[in-house]
PDB file of N, CA and C in Angstrom:
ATOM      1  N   UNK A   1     -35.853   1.445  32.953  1.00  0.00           N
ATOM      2  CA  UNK A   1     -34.915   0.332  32.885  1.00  0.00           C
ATOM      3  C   UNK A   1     -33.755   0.584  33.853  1.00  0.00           C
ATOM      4  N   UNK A   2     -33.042  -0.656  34.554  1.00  0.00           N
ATOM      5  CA  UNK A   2     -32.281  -0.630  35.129  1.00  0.00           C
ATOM      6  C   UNK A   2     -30.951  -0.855  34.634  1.00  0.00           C
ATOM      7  N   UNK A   3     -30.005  -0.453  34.979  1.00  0.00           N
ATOM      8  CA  UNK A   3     -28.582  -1.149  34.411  1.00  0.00           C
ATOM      9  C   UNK A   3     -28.459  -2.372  34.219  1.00  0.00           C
ATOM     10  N   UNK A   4     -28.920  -3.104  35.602  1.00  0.00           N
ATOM     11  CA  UNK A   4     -28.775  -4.684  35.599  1.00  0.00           C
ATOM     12  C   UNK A   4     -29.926  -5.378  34.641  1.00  0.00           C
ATOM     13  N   UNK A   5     -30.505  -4.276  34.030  1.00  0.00           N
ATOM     14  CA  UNK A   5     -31.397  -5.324  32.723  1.00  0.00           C
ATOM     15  C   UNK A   5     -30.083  -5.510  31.871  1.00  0.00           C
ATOM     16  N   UNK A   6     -29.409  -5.133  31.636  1.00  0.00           N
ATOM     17  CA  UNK A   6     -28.455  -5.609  30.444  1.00  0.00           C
ATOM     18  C   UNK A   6     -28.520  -4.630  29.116  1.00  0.00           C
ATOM     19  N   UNK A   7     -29.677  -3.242  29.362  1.00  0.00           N
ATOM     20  CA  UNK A   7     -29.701  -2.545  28.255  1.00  0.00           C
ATOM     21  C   UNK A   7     -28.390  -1.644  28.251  1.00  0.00           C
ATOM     22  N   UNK A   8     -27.939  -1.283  27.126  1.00  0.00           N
ATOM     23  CA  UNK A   8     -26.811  -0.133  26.911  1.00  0.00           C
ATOM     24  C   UNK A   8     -27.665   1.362  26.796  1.00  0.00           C
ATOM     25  N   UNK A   9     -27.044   1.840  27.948  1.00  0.00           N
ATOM     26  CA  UNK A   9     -27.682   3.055  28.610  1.00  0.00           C
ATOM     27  C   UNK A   9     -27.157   4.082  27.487  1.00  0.00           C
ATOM     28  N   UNK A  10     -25.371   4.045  27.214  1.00  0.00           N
ATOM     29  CA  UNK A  10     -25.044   5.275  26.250  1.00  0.00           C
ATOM     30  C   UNK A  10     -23.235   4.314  26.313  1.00  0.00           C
ATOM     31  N   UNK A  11     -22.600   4.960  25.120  1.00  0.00           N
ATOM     32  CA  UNK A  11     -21.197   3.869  24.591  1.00  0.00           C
ATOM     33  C   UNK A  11     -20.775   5.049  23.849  1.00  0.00           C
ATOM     34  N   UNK A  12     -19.549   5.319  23.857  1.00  0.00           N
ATOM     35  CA  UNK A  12     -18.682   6.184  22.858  1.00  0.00           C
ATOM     36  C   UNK A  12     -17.672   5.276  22.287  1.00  0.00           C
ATOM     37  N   UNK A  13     -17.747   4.861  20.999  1.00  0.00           N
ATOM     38  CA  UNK A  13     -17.093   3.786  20.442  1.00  0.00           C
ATOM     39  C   UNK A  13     -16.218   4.907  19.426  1.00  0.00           C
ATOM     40  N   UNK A  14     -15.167   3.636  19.557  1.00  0.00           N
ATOM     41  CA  UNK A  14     -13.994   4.520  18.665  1.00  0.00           C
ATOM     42  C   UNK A  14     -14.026   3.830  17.404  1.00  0.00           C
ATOM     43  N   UNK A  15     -14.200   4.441  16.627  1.00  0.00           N
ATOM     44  CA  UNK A  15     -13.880   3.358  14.963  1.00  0.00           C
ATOM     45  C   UNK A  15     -13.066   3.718  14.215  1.00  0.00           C
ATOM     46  N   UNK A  16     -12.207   2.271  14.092  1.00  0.00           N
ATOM     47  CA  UNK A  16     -11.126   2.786  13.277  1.00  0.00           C
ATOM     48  C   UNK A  16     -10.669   3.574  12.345  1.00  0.00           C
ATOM     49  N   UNK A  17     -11.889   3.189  11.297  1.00  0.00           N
ATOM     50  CA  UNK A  17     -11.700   3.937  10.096  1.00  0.00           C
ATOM     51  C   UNK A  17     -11.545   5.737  10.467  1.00  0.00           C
ATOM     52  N   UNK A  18     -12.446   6.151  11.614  1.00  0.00           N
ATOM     53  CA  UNK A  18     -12.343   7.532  11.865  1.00  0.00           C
ATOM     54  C   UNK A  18     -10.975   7.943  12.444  1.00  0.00           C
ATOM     55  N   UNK A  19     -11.026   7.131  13.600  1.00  0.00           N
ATOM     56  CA  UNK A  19      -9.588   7.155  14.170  1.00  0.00           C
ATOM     57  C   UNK A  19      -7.921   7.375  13.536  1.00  0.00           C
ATOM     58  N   UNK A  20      -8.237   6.576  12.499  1.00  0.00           N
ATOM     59  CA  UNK A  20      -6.755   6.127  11.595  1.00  0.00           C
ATOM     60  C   UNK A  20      -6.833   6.950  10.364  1.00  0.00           C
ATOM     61  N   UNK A  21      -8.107   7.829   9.962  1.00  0.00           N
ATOM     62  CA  UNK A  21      -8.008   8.350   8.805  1.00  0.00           C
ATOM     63  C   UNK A  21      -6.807   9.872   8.336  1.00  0.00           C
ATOM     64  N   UNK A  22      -6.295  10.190   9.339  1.00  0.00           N
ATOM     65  CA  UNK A  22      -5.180  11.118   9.600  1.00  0.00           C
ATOM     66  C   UNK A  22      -4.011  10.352   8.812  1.00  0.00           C
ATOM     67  N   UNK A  23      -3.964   9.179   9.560  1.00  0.00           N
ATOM     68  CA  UNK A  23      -2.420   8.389   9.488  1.00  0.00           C
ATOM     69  C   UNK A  23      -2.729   7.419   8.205  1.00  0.00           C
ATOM     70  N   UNK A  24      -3.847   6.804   7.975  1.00  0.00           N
ATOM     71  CA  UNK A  24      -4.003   6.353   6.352  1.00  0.00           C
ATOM     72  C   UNK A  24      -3.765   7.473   5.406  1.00  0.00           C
ATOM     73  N   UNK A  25      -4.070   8.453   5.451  1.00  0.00           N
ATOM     74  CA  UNK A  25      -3.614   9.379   4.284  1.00  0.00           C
ATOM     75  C   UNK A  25      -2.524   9.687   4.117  1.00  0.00           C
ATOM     76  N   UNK A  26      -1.830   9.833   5.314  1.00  0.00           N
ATOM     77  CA  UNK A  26      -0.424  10.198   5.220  1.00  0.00           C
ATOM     78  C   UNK A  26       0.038   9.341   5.018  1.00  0.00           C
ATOM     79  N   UNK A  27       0.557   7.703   5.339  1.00  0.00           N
ATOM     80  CA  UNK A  27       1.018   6.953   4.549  1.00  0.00           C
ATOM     81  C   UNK A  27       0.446   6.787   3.292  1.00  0.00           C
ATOM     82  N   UNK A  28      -0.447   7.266   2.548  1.00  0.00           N
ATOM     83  CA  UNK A  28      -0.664   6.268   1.481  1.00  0.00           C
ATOM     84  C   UNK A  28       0.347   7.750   0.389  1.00  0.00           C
ATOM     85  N   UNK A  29       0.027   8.597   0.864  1.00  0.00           N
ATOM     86  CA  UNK A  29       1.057   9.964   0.152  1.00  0.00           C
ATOM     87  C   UNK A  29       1.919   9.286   0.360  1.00  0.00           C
ATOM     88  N   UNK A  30       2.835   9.156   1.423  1.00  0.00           N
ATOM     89  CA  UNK A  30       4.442   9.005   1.181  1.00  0.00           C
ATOM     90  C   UNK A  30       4.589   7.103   0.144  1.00  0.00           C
ATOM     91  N   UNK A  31       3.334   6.296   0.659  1.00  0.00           N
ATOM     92  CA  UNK A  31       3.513   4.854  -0.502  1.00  0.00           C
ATOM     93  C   UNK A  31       3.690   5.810  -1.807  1.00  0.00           C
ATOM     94  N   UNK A  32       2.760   6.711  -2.232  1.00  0.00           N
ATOM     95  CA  UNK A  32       2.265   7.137  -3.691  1.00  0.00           C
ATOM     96  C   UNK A  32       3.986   7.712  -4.024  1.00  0.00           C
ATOM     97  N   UNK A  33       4.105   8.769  -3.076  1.00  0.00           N
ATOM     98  CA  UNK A  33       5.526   9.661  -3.897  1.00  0.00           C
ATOM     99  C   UNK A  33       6.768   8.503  -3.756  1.00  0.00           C
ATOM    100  N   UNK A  34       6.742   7.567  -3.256  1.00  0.00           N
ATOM    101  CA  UNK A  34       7.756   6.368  -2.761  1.00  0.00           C
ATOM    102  C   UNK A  34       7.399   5.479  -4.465  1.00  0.00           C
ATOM    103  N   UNK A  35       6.351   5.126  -4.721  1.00  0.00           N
ATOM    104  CA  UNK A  35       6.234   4.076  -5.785  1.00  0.00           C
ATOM    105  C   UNK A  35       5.670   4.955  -7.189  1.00  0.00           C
ATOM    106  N   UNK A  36       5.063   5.862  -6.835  1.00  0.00           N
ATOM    107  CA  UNK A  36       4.347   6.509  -8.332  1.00  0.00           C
ATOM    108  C   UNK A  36       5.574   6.884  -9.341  1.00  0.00           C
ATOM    109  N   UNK A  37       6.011   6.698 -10.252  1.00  0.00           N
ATOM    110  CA  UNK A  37       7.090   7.114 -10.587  1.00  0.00           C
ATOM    111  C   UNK A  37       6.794   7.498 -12.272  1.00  0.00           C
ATOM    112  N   UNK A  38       5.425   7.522 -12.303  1.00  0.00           N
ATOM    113  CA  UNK A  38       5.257   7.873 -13.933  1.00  0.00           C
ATOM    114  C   UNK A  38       3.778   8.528 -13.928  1.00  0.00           C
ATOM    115  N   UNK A  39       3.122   8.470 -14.953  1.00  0.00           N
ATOM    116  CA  UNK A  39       1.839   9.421 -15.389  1.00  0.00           C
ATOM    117  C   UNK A  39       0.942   8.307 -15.189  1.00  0.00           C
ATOM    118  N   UNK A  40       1.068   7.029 -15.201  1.00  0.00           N
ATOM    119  CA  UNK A  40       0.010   5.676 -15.330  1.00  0.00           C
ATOM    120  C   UNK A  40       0.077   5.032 -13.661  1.00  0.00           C
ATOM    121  N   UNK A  41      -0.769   4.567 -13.567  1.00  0.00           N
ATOM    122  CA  UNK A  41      -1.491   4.216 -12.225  1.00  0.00           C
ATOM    123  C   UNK A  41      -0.903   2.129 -12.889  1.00  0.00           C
ATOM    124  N   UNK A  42       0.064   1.800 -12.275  1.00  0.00           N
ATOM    125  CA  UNK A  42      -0.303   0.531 -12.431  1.00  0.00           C
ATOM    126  C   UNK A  42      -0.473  -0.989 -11.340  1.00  0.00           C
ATOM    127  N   UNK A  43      -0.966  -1.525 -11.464  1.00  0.00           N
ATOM    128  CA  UNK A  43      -1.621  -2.889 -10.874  1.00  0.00           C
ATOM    129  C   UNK A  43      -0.432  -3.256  -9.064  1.00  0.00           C
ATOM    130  N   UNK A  44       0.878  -2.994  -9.601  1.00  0.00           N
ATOM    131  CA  UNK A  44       1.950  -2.970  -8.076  1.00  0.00           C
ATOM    132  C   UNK A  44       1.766  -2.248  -7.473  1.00  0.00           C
ATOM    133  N   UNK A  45       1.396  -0.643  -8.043  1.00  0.00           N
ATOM    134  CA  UNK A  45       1.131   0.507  -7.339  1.00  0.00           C
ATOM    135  C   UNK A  45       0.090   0.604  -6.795  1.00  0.00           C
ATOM    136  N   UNK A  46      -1.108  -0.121  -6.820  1.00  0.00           N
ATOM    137  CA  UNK A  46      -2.468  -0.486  -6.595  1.00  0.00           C
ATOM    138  C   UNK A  46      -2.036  -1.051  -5.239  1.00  0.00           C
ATOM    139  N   UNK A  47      -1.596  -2.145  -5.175  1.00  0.00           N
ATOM    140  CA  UNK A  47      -1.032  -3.128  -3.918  1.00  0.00           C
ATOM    141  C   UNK A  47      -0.589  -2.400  -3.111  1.00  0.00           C
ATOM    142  N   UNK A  48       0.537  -1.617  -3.776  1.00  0.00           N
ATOM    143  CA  UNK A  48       1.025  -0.806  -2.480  1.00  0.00           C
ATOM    144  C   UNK A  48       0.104   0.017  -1.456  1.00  0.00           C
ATOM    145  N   UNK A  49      -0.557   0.297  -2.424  1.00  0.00           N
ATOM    146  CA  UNK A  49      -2.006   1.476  -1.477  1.00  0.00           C
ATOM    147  C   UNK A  49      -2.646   0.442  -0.587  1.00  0.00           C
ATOM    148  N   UNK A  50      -3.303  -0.547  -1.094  1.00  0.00           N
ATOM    149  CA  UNK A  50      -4.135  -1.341  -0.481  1.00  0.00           C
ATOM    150  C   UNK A  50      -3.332  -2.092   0.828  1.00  0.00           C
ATOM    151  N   UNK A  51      -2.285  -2.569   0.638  1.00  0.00           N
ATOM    152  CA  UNK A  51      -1.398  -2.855   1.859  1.00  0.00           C
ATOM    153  C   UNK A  51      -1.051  -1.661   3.019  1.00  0.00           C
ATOM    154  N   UNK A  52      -0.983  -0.375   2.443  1.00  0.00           N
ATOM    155  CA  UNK A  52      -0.914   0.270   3.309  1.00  0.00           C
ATOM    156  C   UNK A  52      -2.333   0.660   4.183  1.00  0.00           C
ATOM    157  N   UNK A  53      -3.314   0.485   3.224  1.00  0.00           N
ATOM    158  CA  UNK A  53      -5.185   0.807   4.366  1.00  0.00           C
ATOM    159  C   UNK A  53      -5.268  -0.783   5.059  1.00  0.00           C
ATOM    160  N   UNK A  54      -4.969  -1.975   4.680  1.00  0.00           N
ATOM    161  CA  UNK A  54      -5.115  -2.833   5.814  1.00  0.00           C
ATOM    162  C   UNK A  54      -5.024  -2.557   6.999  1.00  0.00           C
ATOM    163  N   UNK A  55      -3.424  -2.192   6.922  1.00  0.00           N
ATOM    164  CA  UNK A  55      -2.967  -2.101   8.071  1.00  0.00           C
ATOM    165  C   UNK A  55      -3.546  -1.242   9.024  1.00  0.00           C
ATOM    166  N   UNK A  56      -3.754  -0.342   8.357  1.00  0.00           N
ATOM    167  CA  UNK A  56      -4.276   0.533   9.640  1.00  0.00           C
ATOM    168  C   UNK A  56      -6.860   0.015   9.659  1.00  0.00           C
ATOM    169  N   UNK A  57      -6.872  -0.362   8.776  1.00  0.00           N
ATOM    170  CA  UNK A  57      -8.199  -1.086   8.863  1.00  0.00           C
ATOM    171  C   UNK A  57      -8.869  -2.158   8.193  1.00  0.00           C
ATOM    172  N   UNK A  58      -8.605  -3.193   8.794  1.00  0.00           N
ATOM    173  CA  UNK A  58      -8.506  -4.106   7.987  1.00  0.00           C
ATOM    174  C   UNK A  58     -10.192  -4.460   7.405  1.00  0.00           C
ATOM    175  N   UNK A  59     -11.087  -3.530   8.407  1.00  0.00           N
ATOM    176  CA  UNK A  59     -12.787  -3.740   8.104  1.00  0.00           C
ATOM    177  C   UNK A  59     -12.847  -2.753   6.807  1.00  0.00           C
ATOM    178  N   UNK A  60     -12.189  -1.742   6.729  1.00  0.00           N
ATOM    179  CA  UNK A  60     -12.584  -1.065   5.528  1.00  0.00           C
ATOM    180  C   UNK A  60     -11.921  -1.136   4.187  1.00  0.00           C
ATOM    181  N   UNK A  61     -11.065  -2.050   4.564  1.00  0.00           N
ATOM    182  CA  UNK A  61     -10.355  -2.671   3.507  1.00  0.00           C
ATOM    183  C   UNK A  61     -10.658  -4.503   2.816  1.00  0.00           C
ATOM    184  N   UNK A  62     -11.932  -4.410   3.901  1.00  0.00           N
ATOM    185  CA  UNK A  62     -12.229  -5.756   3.839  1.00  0.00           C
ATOM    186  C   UNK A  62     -11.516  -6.768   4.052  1.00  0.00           C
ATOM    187  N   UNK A  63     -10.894  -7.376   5.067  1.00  0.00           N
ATOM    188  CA  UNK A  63     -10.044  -8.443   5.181  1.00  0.00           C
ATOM    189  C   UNK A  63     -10.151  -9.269   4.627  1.00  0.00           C
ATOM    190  N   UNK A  64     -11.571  -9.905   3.930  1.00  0.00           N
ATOM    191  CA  UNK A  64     -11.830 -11.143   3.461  1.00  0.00           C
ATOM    192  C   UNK A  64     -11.693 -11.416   2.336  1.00  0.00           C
ATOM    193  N   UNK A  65     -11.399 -10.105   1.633  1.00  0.00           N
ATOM    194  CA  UNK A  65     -10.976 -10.127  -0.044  1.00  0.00           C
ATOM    195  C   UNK A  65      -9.482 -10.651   0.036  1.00  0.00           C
ATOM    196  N   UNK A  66      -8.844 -11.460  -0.985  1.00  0.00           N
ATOM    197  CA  UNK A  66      -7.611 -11.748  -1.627  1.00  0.00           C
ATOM    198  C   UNK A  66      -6.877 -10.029  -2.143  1.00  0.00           C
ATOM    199  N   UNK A  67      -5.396 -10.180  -1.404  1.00  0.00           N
ATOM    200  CA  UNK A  67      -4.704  -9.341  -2.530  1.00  0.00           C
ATOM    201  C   UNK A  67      -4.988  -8.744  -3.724  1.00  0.00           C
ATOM    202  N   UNK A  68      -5.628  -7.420  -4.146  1.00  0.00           N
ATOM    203  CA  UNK A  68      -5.445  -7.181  -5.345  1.00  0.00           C
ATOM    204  C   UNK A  68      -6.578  -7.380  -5.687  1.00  0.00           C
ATOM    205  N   UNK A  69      -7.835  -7.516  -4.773  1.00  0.00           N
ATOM    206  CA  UNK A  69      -9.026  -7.649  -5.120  1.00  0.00           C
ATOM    207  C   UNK A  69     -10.119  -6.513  -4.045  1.00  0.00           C
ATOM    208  N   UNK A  70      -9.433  -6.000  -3.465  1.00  0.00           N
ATOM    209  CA  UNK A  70      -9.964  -4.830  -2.574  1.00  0.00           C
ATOM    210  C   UNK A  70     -11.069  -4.158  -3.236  1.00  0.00           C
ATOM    211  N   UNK A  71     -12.033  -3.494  -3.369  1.00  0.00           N
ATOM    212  CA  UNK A  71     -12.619  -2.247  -4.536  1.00  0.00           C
ATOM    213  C   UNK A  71     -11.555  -1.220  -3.625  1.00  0.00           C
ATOM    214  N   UNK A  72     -10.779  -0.304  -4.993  1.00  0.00           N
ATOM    215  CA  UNK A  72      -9.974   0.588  -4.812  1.00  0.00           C
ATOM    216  C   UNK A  72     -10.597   1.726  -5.699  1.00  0.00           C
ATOM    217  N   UNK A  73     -10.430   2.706  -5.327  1.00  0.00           N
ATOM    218  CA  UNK A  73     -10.876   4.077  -6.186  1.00  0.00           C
ATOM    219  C   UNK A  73      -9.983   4.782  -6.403  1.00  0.00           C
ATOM    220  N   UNK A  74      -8.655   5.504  -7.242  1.00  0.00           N
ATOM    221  CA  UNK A  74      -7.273   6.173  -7.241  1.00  0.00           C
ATOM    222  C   UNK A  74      -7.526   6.911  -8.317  1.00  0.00           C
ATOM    223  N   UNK A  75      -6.900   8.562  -8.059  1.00  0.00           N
ATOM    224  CA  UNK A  75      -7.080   9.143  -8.882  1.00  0.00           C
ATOM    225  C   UNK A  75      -5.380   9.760  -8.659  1.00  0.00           C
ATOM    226  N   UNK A  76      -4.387   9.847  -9.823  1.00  0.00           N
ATOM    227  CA  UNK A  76      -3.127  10.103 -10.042  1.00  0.00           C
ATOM    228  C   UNK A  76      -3.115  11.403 -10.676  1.00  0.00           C
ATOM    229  N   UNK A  77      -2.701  12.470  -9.095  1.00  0.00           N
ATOM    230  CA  UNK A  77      -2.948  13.807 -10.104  1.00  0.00           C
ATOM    231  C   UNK A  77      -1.676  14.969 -10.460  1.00  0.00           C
ATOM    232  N   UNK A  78      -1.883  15.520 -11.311  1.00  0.00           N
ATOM    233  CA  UNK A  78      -0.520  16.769 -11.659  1.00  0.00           C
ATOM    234  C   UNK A  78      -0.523  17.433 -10.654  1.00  0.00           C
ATOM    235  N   UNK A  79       0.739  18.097 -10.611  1.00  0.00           N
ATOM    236  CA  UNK A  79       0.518  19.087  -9.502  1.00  0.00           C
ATOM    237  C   UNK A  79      -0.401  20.510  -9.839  1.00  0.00           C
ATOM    238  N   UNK A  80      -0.722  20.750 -10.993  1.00  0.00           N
ATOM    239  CA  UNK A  80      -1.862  21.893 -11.211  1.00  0.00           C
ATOM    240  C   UNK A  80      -3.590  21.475 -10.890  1.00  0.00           C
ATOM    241  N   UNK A  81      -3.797  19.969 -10.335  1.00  0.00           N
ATOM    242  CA  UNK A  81      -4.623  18.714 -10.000  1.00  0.00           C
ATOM    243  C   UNK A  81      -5.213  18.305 -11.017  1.00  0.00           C
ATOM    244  N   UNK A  82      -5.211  18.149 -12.266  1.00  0.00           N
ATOM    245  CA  UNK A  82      -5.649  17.502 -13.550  1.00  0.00           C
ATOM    246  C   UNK A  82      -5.138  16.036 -13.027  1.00  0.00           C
ATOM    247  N   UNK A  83      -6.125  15.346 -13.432  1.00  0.00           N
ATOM    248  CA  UNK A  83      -6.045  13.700 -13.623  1.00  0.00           C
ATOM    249  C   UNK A  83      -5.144  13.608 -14.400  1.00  0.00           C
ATOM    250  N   UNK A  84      -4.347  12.593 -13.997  1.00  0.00           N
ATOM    251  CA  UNK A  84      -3.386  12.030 -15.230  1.00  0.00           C
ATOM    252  C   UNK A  84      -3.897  10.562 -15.404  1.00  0.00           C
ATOM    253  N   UNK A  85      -4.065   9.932 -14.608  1.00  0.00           N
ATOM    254  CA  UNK A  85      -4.843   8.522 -14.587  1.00  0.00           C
ATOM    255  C   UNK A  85      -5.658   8.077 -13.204  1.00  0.00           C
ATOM    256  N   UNK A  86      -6.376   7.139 -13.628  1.00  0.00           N
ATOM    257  CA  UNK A  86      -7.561   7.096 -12.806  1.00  0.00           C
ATOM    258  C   UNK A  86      -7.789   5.358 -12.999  1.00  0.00           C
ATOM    259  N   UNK A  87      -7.760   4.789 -11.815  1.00  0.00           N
ATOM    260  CA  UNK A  87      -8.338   3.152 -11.505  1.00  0.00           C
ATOM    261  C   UNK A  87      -9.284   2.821 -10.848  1.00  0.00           C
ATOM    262  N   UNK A  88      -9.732   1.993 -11.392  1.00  0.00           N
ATOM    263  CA  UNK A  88     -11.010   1.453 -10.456  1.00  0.00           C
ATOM    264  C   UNK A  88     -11.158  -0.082 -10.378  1.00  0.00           C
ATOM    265  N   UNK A  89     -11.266  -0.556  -9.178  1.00  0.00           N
ATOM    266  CA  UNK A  89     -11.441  -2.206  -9.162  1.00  0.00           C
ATOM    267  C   UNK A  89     -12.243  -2.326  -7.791  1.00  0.00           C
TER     268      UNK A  89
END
């Protein structure tokens, strides 16, 4: 095959989610120690997380879902790492 067939010979694609996964974690720590302020995981504090992974991907956060309807997985832990609470939507 030639180039000018139009086949893709070789592509190094950057994807976000890999790219941004440094800087999503670190904001979503400073959202968590900024809003967590008790032992319970609740429904504002949810938002806050999810507003902060848009931004940096809005494909793995699904853009097409409504606010507050993301699937989120959060686990709220002690500092010895015992669960204190745990959400799922």
């Amino acid at each position: 095959m030639r180039p000018s067939d139009g086949i893709v010979q070789w592509a190094n694609l950057v994807i976000a989610t890999g790219h941004n996964n440094l800087a999503m974690n670190k904001s979503v720590a400073q959202v968590a120690r900024h809003y967590v302020k008790a032992e319970k995981l609740t429904e504002p504090m949810l938002n806050r997380v999810e507003a902060v992974i848009r931004c940096y991907d809005p494909c793995l956060s699904c853009s097409t879902h409504d606010i507050g309807q993301m699937p989120l997985h959060l686990q709220l832990l002690a500092s010895d790492g015992t669960v204190l609470d745990e959400r799922k939507r």
